[in-house]
Each structure stands twice: as structure tokens, then as C-alpha cells.
Protein backbone atom coordinates (compact mmCIF):
# COMPACT_ATOMS: atom_id res chain seq x y z
CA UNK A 1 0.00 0.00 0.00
CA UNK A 2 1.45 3.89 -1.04
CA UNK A 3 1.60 6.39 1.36
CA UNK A 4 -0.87 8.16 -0.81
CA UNK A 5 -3.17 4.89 -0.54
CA UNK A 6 -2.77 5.23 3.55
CA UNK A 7 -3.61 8.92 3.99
CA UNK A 8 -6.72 8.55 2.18
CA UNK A 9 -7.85 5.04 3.51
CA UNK A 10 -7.35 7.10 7.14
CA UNK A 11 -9.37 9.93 5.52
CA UNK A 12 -12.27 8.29 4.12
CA UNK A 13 -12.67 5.95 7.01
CA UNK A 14 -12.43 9.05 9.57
CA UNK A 15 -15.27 10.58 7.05
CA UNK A 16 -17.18 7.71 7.39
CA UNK A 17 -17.59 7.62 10.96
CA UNK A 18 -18.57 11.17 10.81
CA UNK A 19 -21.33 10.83 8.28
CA UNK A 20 -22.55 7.71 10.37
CA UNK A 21 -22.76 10.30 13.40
CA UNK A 22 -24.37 13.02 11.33
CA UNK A 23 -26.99 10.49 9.62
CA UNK A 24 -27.90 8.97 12.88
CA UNK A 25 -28.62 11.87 14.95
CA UNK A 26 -30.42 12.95 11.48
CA UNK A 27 -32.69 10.14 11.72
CA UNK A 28 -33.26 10.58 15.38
CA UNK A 29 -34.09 14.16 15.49
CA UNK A 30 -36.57 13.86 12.11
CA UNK A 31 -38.28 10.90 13.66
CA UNK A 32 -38.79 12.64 16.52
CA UNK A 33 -40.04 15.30 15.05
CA UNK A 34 -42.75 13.66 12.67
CA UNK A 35 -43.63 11.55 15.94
CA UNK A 36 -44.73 14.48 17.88
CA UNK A 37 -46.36 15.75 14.58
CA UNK A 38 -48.47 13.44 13.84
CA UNK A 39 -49.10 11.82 17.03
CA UNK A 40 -48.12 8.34 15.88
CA UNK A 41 -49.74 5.94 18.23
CA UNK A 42 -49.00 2.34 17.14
CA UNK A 43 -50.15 -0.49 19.66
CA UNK A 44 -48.99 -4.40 19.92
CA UNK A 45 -47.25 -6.10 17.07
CA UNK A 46 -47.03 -2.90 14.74
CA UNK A 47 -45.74 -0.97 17.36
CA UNK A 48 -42.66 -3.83 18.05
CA UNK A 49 -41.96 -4.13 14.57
CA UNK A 50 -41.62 -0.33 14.19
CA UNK A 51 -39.18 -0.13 16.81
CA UNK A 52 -37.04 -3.03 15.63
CA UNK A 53 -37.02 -0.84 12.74
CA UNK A 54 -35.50 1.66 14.81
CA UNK A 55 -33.08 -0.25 16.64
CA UNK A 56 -31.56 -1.43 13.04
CA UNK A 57 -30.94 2.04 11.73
CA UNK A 58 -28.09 3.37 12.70
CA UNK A 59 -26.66 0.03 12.03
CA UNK A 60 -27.97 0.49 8.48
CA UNK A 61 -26.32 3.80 8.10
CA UNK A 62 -23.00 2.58 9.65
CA UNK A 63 -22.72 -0.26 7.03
CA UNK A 64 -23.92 2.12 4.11
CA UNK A 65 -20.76 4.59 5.19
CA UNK A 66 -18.35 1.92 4.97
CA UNK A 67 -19.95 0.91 1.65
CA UNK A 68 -18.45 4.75 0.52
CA UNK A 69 -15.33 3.78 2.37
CA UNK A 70 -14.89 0.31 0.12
CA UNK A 71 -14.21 2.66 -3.14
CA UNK A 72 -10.32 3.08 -1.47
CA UNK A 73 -9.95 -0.51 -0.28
CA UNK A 74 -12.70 -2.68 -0.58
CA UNK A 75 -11.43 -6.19 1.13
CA UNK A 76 -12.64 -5.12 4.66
CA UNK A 77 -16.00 -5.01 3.72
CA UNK A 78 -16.91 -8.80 4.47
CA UNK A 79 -14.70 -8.64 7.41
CA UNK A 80 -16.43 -5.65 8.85
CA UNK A 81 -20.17 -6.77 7.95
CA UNK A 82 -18.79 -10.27 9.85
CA UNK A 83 -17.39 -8.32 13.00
CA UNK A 84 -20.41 -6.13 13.64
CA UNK A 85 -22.63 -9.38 13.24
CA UNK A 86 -20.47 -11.18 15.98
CA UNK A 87 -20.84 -7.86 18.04
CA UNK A 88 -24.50 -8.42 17.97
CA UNK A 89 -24.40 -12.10 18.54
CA UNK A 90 -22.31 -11.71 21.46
CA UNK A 91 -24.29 -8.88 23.15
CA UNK A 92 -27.75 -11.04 22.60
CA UNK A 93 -26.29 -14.46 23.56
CA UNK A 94 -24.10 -13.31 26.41
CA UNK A 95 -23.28 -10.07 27.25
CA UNK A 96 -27.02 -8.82 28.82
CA UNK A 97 -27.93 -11.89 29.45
CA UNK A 98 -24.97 -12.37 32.14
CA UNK A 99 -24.85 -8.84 32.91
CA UNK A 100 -28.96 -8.41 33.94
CA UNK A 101 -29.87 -12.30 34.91
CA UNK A 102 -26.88 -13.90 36.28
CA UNK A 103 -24.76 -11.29 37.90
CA UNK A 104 -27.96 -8.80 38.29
CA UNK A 105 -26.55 -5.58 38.27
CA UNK A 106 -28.96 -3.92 38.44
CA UNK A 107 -30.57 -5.21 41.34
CA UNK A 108 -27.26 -3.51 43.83
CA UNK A 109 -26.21 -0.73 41.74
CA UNK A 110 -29.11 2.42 42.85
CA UNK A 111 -29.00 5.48 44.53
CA UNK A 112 -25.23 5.37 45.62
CA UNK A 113 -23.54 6.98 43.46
CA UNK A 114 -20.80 4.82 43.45
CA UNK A 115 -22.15 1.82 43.38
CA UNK A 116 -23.51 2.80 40.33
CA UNK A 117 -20.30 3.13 39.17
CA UNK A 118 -19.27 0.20 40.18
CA UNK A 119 -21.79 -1.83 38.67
CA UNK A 120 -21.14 -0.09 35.43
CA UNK A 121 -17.83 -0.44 35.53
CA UNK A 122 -16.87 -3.34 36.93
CA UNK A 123 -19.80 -5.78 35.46
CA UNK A 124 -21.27 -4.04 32.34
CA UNK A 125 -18.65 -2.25 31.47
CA UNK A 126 -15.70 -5.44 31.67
CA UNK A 127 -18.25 -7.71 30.02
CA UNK A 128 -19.40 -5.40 27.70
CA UNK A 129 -15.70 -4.10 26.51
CA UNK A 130 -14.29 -7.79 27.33
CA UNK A 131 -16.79 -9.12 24.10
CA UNK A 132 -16.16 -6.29 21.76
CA UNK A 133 -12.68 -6.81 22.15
CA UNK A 134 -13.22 -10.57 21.72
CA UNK A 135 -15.34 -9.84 18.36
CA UNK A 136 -12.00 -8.24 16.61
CA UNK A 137 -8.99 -10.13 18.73
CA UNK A 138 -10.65 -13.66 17.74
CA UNK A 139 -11.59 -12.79 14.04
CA UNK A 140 -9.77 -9.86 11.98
CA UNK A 141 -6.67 -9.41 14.09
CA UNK A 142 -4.52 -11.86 12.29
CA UNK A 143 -5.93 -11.44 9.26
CA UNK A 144 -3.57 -9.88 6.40
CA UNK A 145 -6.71 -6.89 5.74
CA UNK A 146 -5.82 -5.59 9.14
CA UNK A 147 -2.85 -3.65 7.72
CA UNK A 148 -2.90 -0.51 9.52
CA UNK A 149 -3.45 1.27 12.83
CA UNK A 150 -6.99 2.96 11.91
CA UNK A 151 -8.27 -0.48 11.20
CA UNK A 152 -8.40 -1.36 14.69
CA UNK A 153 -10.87 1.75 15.55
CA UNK A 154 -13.04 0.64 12.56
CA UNK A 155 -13.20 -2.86 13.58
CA UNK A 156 -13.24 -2.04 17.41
CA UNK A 157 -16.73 0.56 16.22
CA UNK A 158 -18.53 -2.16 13.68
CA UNK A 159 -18.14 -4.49 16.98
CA UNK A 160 -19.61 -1.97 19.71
CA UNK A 161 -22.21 -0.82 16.30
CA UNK A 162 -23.16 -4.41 16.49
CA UNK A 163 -23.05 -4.98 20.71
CA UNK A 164 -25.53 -1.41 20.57
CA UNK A 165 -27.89 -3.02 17.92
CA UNK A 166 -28.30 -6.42 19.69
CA UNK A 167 -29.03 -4.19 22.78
CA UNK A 168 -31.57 -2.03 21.68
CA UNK A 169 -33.48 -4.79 20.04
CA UNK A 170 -33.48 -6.39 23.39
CA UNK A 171 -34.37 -3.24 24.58
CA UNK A 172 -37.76 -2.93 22.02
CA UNK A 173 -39.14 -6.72 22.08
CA UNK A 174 -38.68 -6.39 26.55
CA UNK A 175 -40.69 -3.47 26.54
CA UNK A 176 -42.97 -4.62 24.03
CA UNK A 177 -41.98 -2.02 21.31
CA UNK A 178 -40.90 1.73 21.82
CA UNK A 179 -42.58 4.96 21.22
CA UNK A 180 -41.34 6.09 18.03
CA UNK A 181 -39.83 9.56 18.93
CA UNK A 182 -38.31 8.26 22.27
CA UNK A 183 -37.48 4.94 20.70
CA UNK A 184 -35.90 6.94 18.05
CA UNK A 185 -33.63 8.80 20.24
CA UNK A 186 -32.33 6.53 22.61
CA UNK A 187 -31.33 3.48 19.75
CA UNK A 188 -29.21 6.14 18.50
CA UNK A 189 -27.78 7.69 22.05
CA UNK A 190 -26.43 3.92 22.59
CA UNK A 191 -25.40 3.36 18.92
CA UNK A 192 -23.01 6.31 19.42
CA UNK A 193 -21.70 5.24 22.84
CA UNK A 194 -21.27 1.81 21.84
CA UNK A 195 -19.60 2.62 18.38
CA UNK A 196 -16.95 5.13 20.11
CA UNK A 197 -16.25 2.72 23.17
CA UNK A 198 -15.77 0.33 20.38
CA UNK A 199 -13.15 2.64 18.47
CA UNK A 200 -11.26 2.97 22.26
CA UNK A 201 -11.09 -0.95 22.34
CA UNK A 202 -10.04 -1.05 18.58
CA UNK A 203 -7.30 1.81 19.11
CA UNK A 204 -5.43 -0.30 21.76
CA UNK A 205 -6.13 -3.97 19.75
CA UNK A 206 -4.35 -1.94 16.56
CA UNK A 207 -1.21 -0.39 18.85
CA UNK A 208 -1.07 -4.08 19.92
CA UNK A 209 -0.91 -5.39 16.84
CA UNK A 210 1.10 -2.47 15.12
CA UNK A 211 3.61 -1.96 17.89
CA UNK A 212 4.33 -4.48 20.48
CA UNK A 213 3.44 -2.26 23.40
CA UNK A 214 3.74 -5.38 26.03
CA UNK A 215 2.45 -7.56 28.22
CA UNK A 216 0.09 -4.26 30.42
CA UNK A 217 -1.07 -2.56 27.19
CA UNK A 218 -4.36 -4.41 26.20
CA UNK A 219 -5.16 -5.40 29.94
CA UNK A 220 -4.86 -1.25 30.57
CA UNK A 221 -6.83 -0.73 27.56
CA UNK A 222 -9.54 -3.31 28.94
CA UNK A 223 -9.53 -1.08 31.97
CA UNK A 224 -10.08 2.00 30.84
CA UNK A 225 -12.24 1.22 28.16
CA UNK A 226 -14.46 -0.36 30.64
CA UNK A 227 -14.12 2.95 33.04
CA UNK A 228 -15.05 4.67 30.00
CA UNK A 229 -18.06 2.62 29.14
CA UNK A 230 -19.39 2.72 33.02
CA UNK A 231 -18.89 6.71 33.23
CA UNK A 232 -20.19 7.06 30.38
CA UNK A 233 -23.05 4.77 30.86
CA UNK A 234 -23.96 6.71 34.09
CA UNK A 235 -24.09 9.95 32.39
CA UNK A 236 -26.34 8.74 29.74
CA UNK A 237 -28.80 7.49 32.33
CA UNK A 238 -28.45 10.91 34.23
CA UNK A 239 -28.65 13.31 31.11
CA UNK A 240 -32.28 12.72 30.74
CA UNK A 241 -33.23 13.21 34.30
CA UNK A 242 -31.39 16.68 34.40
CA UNK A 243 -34.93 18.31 34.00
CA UNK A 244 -35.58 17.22 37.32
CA UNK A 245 -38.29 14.90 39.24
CA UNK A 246 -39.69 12.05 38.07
CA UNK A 247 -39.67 13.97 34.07
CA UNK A 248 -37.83 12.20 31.40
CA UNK A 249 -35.83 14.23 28.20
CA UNK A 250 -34.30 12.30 26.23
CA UNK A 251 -32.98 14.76 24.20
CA UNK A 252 -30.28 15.46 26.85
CA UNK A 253 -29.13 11.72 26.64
CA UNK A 254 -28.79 12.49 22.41
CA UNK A 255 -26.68 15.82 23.04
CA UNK A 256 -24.64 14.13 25.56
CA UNK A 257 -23.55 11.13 23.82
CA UNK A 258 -23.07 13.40 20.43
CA UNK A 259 -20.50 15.39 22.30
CA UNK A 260 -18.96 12.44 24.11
CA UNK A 261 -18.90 10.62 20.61
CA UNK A 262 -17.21 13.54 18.44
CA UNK A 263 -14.68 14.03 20.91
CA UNK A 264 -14.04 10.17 21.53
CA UNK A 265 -13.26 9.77 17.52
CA UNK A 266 -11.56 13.18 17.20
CA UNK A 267 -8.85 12.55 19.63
CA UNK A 268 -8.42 8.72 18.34
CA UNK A 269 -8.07 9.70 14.82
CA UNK A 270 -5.72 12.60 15.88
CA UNK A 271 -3.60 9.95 17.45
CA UNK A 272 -4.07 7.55 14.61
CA UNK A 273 -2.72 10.57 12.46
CA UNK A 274 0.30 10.99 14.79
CA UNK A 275 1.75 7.31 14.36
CA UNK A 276 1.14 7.83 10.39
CA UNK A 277 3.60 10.48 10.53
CA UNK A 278 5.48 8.88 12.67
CA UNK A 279 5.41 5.48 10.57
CA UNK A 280 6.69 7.46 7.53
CA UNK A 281 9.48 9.12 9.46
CA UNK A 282 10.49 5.83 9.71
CA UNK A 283 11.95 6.64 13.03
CA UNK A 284 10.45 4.81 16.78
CA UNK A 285 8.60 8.05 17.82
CA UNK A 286 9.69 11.50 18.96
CA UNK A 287 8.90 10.95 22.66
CA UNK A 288 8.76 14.47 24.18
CA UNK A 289 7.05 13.49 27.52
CA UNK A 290 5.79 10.23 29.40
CA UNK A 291 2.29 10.33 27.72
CA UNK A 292 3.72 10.73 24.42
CA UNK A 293 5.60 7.57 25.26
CA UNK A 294 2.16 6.00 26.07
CA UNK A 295 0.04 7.19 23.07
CA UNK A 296 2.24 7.16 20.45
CA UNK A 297 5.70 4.81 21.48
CA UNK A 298 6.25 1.82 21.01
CA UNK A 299 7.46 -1.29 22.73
CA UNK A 300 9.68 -4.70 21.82
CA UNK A 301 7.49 -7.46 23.39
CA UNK A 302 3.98 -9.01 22.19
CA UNK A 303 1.02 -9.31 24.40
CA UNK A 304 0.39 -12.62 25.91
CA UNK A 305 -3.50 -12.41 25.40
CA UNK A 306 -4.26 -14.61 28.08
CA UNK A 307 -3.74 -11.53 30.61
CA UNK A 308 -6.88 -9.78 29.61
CA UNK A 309 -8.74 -12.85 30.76
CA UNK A 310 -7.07 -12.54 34.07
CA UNK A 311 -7.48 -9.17 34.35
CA UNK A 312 -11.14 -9.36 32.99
CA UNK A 313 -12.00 -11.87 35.53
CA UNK A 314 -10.41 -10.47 38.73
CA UNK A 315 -12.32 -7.15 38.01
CA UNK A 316 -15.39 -9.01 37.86
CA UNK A 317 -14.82 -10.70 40.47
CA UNK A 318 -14.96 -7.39 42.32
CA UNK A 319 -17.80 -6.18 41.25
CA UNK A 320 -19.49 -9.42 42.65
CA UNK A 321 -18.09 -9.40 45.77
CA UNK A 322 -19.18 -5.90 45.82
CA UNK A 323 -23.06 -6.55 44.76
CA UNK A 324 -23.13 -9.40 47.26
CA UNK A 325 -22.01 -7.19 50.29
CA UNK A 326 -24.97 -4.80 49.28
CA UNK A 327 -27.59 -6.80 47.78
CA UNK A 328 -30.71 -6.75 50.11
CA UNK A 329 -29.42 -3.67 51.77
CA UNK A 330 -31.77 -0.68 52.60
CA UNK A 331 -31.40 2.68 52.91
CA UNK A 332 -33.44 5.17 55.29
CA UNK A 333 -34.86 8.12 53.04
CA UNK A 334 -36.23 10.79 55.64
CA UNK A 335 -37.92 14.64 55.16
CA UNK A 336 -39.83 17.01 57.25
CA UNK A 337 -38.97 14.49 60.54
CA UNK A 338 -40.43 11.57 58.63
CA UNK A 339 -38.90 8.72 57.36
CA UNK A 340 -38.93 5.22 55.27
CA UNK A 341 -37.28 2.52 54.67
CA UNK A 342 -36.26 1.32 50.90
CA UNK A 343 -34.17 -0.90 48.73
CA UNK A 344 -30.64 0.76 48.34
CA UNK A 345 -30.36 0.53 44.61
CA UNK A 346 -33.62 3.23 44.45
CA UNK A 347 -32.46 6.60 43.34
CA UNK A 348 -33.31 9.58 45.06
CA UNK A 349 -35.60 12.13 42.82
CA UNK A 350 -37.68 14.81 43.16
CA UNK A 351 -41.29 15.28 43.00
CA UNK A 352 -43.86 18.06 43.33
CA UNK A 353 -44.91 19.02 47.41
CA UNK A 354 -42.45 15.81 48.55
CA UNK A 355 -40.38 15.95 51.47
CA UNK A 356 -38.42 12.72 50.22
CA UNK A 357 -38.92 10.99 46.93
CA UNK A 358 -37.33 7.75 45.57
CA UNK A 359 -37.70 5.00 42.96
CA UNK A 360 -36.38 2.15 41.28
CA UNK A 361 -35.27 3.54 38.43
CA UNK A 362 -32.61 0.46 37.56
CA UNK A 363 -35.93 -1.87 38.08
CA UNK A 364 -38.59 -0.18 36.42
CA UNK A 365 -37.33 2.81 34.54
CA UNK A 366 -39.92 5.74 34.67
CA UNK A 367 -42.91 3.61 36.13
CA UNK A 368 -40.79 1.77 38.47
CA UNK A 369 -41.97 1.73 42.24
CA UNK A 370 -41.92 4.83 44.21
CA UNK A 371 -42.28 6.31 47.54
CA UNK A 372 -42.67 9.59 48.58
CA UNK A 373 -43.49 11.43 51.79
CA UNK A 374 -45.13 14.52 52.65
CA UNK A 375 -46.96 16.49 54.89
CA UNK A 376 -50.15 18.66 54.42
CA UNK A 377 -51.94 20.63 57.51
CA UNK A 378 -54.92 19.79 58.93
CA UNK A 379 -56.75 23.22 58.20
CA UNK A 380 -56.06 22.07 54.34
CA UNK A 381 -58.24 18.56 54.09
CA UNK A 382 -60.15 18.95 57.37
CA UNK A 383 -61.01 22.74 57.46
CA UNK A 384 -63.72 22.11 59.83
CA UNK A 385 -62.76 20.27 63.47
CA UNK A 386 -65.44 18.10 63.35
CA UNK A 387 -63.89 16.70 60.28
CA UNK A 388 -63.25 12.91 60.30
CA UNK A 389 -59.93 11.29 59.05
CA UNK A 390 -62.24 9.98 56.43
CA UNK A 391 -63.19 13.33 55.64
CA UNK A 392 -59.72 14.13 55.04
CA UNK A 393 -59.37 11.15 52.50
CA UNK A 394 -61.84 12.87 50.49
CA UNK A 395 -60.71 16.26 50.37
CA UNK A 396 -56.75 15.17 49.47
CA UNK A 397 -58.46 12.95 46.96
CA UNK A 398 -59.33 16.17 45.43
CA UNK A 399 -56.53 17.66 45.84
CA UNK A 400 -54.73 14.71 44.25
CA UNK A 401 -57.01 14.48 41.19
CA UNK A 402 -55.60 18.21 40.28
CA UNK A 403 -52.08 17.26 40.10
CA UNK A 404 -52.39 13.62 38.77
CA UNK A 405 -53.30 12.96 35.21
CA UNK A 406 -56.80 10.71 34.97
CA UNK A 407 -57.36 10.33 39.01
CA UNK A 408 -59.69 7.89 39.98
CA UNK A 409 -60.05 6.80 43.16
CA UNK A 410 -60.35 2.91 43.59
CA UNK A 411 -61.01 2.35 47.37
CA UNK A 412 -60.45 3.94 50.83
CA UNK A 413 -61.12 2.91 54.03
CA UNK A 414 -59.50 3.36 57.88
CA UNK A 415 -56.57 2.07 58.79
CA UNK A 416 -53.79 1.10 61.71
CA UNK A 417 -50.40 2.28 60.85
CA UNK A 418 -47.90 1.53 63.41
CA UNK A 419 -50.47 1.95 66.47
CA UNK A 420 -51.88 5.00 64.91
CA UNK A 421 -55.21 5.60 63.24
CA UNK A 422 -55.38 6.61 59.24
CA UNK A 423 -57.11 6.50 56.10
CA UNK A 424 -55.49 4.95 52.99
CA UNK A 425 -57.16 5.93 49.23
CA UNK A 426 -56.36 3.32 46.62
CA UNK A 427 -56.50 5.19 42.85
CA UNK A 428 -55.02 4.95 39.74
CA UNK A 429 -53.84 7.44 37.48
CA UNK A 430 -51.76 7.89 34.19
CA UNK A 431 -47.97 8.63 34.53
CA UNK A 432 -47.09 11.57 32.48
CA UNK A 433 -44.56 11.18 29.67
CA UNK A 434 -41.77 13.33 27.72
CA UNK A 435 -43.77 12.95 24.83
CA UNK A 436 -47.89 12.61 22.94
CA UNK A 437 -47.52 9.02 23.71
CA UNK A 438 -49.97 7.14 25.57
CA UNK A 439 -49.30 7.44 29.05
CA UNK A 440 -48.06 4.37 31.67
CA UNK A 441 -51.11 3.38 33.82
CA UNK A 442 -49.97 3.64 37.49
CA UNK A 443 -51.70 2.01 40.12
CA UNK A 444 -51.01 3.80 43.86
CA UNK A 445 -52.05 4.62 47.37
CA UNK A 446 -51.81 7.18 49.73
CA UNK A 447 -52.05 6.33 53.78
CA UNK A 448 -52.74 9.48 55.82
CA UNK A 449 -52.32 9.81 59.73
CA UNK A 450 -52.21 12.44 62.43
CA UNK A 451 -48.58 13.55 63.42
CA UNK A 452 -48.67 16.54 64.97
CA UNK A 453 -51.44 19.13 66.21
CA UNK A 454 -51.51 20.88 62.95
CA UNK A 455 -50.27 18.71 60.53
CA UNK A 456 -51.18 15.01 58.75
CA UNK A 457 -48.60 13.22 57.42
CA UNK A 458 -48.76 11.37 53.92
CA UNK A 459 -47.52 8.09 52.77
CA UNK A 460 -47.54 7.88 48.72
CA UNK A 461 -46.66 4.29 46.97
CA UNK A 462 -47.17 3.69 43.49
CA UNK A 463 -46.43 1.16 40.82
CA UNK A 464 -47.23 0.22 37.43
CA UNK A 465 -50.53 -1.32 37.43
CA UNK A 466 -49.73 -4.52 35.85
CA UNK A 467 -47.06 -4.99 38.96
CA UNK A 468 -49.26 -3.68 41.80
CA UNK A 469 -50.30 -6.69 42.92
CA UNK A 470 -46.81 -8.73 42.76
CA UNK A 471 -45.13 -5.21 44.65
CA UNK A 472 -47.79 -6.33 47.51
CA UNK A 473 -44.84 -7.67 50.25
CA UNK A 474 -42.50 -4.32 49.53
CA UNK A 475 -45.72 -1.87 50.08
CA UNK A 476 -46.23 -3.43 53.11
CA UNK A 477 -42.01 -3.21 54.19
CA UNK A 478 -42.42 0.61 53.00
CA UNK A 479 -45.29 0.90 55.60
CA UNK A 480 -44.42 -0.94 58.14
CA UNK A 481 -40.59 1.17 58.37
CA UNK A 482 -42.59 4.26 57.95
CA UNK A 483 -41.64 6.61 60.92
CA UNK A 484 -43.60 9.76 61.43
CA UNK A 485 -43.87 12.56 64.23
């Protein structure tokens, strides 16, 4: 290959990432747009189909750019097409399935920051980075196509492409199919994060390759891809939420993981460009400080590719040992001298008139169980001292049916809450969402009792309505740890 051949094979492949990026946030943004336009409302098998759709898209526009990139050297083609398949096939076959039903992440990893983290970085993000590496180490790495450093960052983003589109798939047929406009916008937040995670992995499987950089180089690139992938799998989930309460953008999550994309592939194709030059100096590297010595040296010994296993293992390892210390653990959420008891992984939030709000977002997403506490004053719902606690069901029923979206009150009767008298009011009502989607049907409950001359204090627990009655035993732990004035 001419050094005239290499320059533009780096070009055109840089370009084609960047149209991929372009045409996928494209996509997202007009479908989106129509969406809310027209007020698409597609129920049961049309609506799945229309979001596996979705989910295939930016995998579609991925393969299309490297279609444009074939007119400079076309072998990769099959190679790449083979690698993002594999990608996929590992993600569906093992890489969720392990991460969310054998180790259970998500089940320990909540409202603590930093076990968050550690979930995502220690499970998701070593099994997740661990595969795509797999995908291009076990297939195109010895292969005589894989001729120069950029290749790795192509291969490394067909294989994360690939590990995003099996994900979001999974992602459509679990929830039964996506609303277009949010389906639309989150398939292509994770197509970007996977794709440039993917380019990390494939930067330090090329300098491998390339440059002998030793027996530490690809278990340190394991590692900090994996960091990587966890921080930036934590911000994603955040970005949405920044709006505040229970209110979902998801706009946020696309801007983020644009930015975190774009500046993922610039600074790996700027480094890509720096061993070129290097390459054609035909000199080791000019190594003006310790990182450039890092980045852009090189080494003398080959990798022994057993050590990433090792290293992939221990860290997971971790992470168990971690989940199992927490798993089953509680944390005390208190407000306005109340307080309750809930799982740890639930994540704080906050919600209109609450003195503490949680819920579990890592469970249930948006309509995952909640709790919230509050306090309203006597004069409010029993203006009148005669009043009953009954009567004061009634009138916060009222109140309730203004803020909550088709409020219907189910049931309410007295009750004995921790040797005091109450009232609990059984309703439903519809969970509002970012979009003109059909809402999420919540099913809920509200226990009042006295606590203080002046004041009553509220107990709120809601959950999707087709998992009220299997969230039964929790309502009643939330209850029963209730502590009020």
C-alpha cells in the first residue's frame, strides 16, 4: 500500500464515521419530530416491529458509510459486515444476558452513586468491553486486511455498532416495542456510545498489533475502556433526568452522547494521524514526555492475550463481591422528621410538594416503584374540626385528582399504621410522559395519619398497574418502616 493509498484510507474511514454520526442523529431528530407531529400511536405487534425498525438504523447507516469507504480498499467489507454481526451475537447471547440475569446488576447498583459506578464499571462495562474486544482479537486481528493502525478503531466501532444493535433490540421486544420519537432517540444515544467505546477498544487492539506495546497494554486498555463505558453509561442514564423529578428528556441523553462521541473519535483519529507520521518518518517516535511515550511509542514485546482474561475476571470478580455485600441492603430516606425505609439501589428524585422521593429507576425505569413522603396541615383537608380522618381522604383525593393525570379513586377505608389511626385511598392514574404518547397506567395509594397538632402526614406508593399486585410484600415493608412525628 502507497503512502498516498494510507492517507486517504485514514481519511475516508475518519469521514465515514462522521457521516454515520451526522446520519444517525439525522434520523433521530426527524423521527422525533414527525412523531410528535403526527401523534403516531401504534399499539402491539405494529408498534414492536416499528421499533425493531429503529433499533436497526443506525446500524444500516454505519454499514452504508463503509460501503463509501470500500471505493479506497474494498477487502474489509466482508470482514467488517462479519465483526459487527459477531458484536450483535455476542451482546444477545451473552453479554445482557450475564450482565442483567446472572450477575444482576442492576438489582445492587441504585442510589449510591458509586455503586452505580461500580456496577457499570466493573460488570457491564468489563463484560461489555471484554466481548467487543473478543469480536475483533478472535476474528480480523490476524488477518492480512488488518494492515494498519486505523483499522483497529473501525473494527473495534462495527463491533460496539453491532453490541448497541443487539441491545436495543433487546431493549424494544422487553418493553414490548418503543414509542417512536423516544425509541428513536435513545437506539441512536447507545449506537453512538457503543460505536466510540468500540473505536477505544479497537485503538489499543491496533497499537497491539502495530507496535508491540507489552504484556500491560491491552489489559490497561480493557480497563479504561471499561471505566469509559461505566462513566459514560452513568451519564447517559443521568442526562435525561437533568430536567428534574420524576420527568424524562431524552434529548439530553442524544446531546450528551453526540458530544462524548465527536470528541471520543476526534482525539483517536488525531492519534491515529500521529503514528502515520510517525510510521513514515520511519523513526520509533519522537517521545517528548511520558504520555507521548504511552500514546504514540512503542514497545519490543507481544502481548500474551491470556492476561486480559485474568485481568477481565479479577475485576469481575470485584464487582461481585461488591453486589453481594450490598444486595438486600436498605437505605433510610427521611424529610420534614419523617422517614422510610427502601431498597438501596432506588435513586433519590424529586417530585412536586415531597419531602423525600425515591424510585427504582434500575428496576422499572420511569414507572418503576416509588415512595414519597409529605406532609399537608390539617386546616387544608379537614377545614372544619369536626372533620373525620375519612373526611380528610376525600378532600386530598381532590386535591390529588388536580395534580395527577386521569385520578380515579379505587377504594379507601381506615386504617392502623404503626399503632396510629389513618385513612389509605387506593387510585389509579396515568404517569405523564416526555412525549404525545400514551401514558403508563400507574396504580397507587396514599395512607394518611395524624402527626402533629396541625399537621397530617402522607404516605404515597405507586407502581405500574400490571405490577401492583406482585409489589404487595415491599408496600407493606415501605409501611411498616414508615416513621412519622
Amino acid at each position: 500500500m502507497t503512502k498516498a493509498l494510507k492517507i486517504s484510507h485514514a481519511k475516508v474511514a475518519r469521514e465515514g464515521v462522521l457521516l454515520n454520526v451526522a446520519g444517525a442523529v439525522a434520523f433521530a431528530v426527524l423521527m422525533a419530530v414527525v412523531a410528535g407531529a403526527l401523534k403516531l400511536r401504534l399499539e402491539g405487534t405494529p408498534l414492536i416491529i416499528a421499533g425493531l425498525v429503529l433499533a436497526l438504523v443506525p446500524a444500516a447507516l454505519f454499514l452504508l458509510a463503509f460501503m463509501r469507504a470500500d471505493r479506497i480498499e474494498p477487502e474489509p467489507r466482508g470482514l467488517v459486515l462479519g465483526v459487527f454481526f459477531l458484536g450483535a451475537l455476542l451482546a444477545y447471547a451473552i453479554g445482557q444476558p450475564v450482565i442483567r440475569d446472572v450477575f444482576k446488576v442492576q438489582n445492587w447498583s441504585g442510589d449510591s452513586l458509586w455503586l452505580e459506578l461500580a456496577g457499570a464499571i466493573l460488570i457491564a462495562g468489563v463484560v461489555q468491553q471484554f466481548l467487543i474486544y473478543a469480536a475483533v482479537r478472535y476474528t480480523v486481528y490476524n488477518s492480512s486486511e488488518f494492515d494498519e493502525r486505523v483499522d483497529g478503531i473501525i473494527y473495534g466501532a462495527a463491533a460496539g455498532l453491532g453490541y448497541a444493535t443487539a441491545f436495543n433490540v433487546l431493549y424494544v421486544t422487553g418493553n414490548s416495542g418503543v414509542d417512536l420519537g423516544i425509541g428513536a432517540l435513545r437506539v441512536v444515544t447507545e449506537a453512538l456510545a457503543f460505536a466510540s467505546l468500540g473505536g477505544v477498544s479497537g485503538y489499543f487492539i491496533s497499537r497491539a498489533r502495530f507496535d508491540k506495546m507489552g504484556p500491560t497494554w491491552l489489559p490497561i486498555g480493557l480497563i479504561f475502556a471499561a471505566v469509559l463505558n461505566g462513566v459514560i453509561d452513568v451519564l447517559l442514564g443521568a442526562a435525561p433526568m437533568l430536567a428534574g423529578g420524576f420527568s424524562f428528556n431524552p434529548w439530553y441523553g442524544l446531546i450528551a452522547a453526540v458530544i462524548i462521541s465527536g470528541v471520543i473519535f476526534f482525539l483517536l483519529f488525531r492519534l491515529i494521524q500521529r503514528l502515520h507520521r510517525i510510521t513514515e518518518m520511519g523513526v520509533a517516535a519522537p517521545e517528548n514526555s511520558a504520555l507521548d511515550a504511552v500514546l504514540i511509542g512503542r514497545g519490543t514485546r507481544e502481548e500474551p492475550e491470556w492476561i486480559v482474561w485474568v485481568v477481565a475476571a479479577a475485576l469481575i470478580a470485584i464487582g461481585l463481591l461488591i453486589g453481594s455485600s450490598v444486595l438486600g441492603q436498605t437505605r433510610v430516606g427521611s424529610g420534614s422528621g419523617m422517614s422510610v425505609t427502601h431498597p438501596a439501589r432506588w435513586s433519590r428524585a424529586s417530585e412536586a410538594g415531597a419531602a423525600y422521593a425515591a424510585y427504582d429507576r434500575r428496576g422499572g425505569g420511569l414507572s418503576g416503584s416509588r415512595v414519597a413522603l409529605r406532609q399537608v396541615l390539617r386546616s387544608e383537608v379537614m377545614p372544619v374540626a369536626s372533620m373525620s380522618l375519612s373526611d380528610a381522604g376525600t378532600n386530598w383525593s381532590l386535591s390529588r385528582s388536580a395534580q395527577l393525570a386521569g385520578y380515579k379513586v379505587l377504594n379507601q377505608g381506615a386504617v392502623k399504621v404503626n399503632g396510629k389511626d389513618g385513612v389509605k385511598i387506593e387510585y389509579a392514574y396515568l404517569l405523564d410522559t416526555p412525549s404525545d404518547v400514551m401514558p403508563t397506567l400507574m396504580h397507587a395509594e396514599d395512607t394518611l395519619v395524624p402527626c402533629g397538632a396541625e399537621t397530617l402526614c402522607v404516605l404515597s406508593l405507586s407502581s405500574a398497574a400490571d405490577d401492583f399486585a406482585a409489589q404487595a410484600d415491599l408496600r407493606g415493608a415501605l409501611t411498616r418502616s414508615w416513621v412519622t412525628p
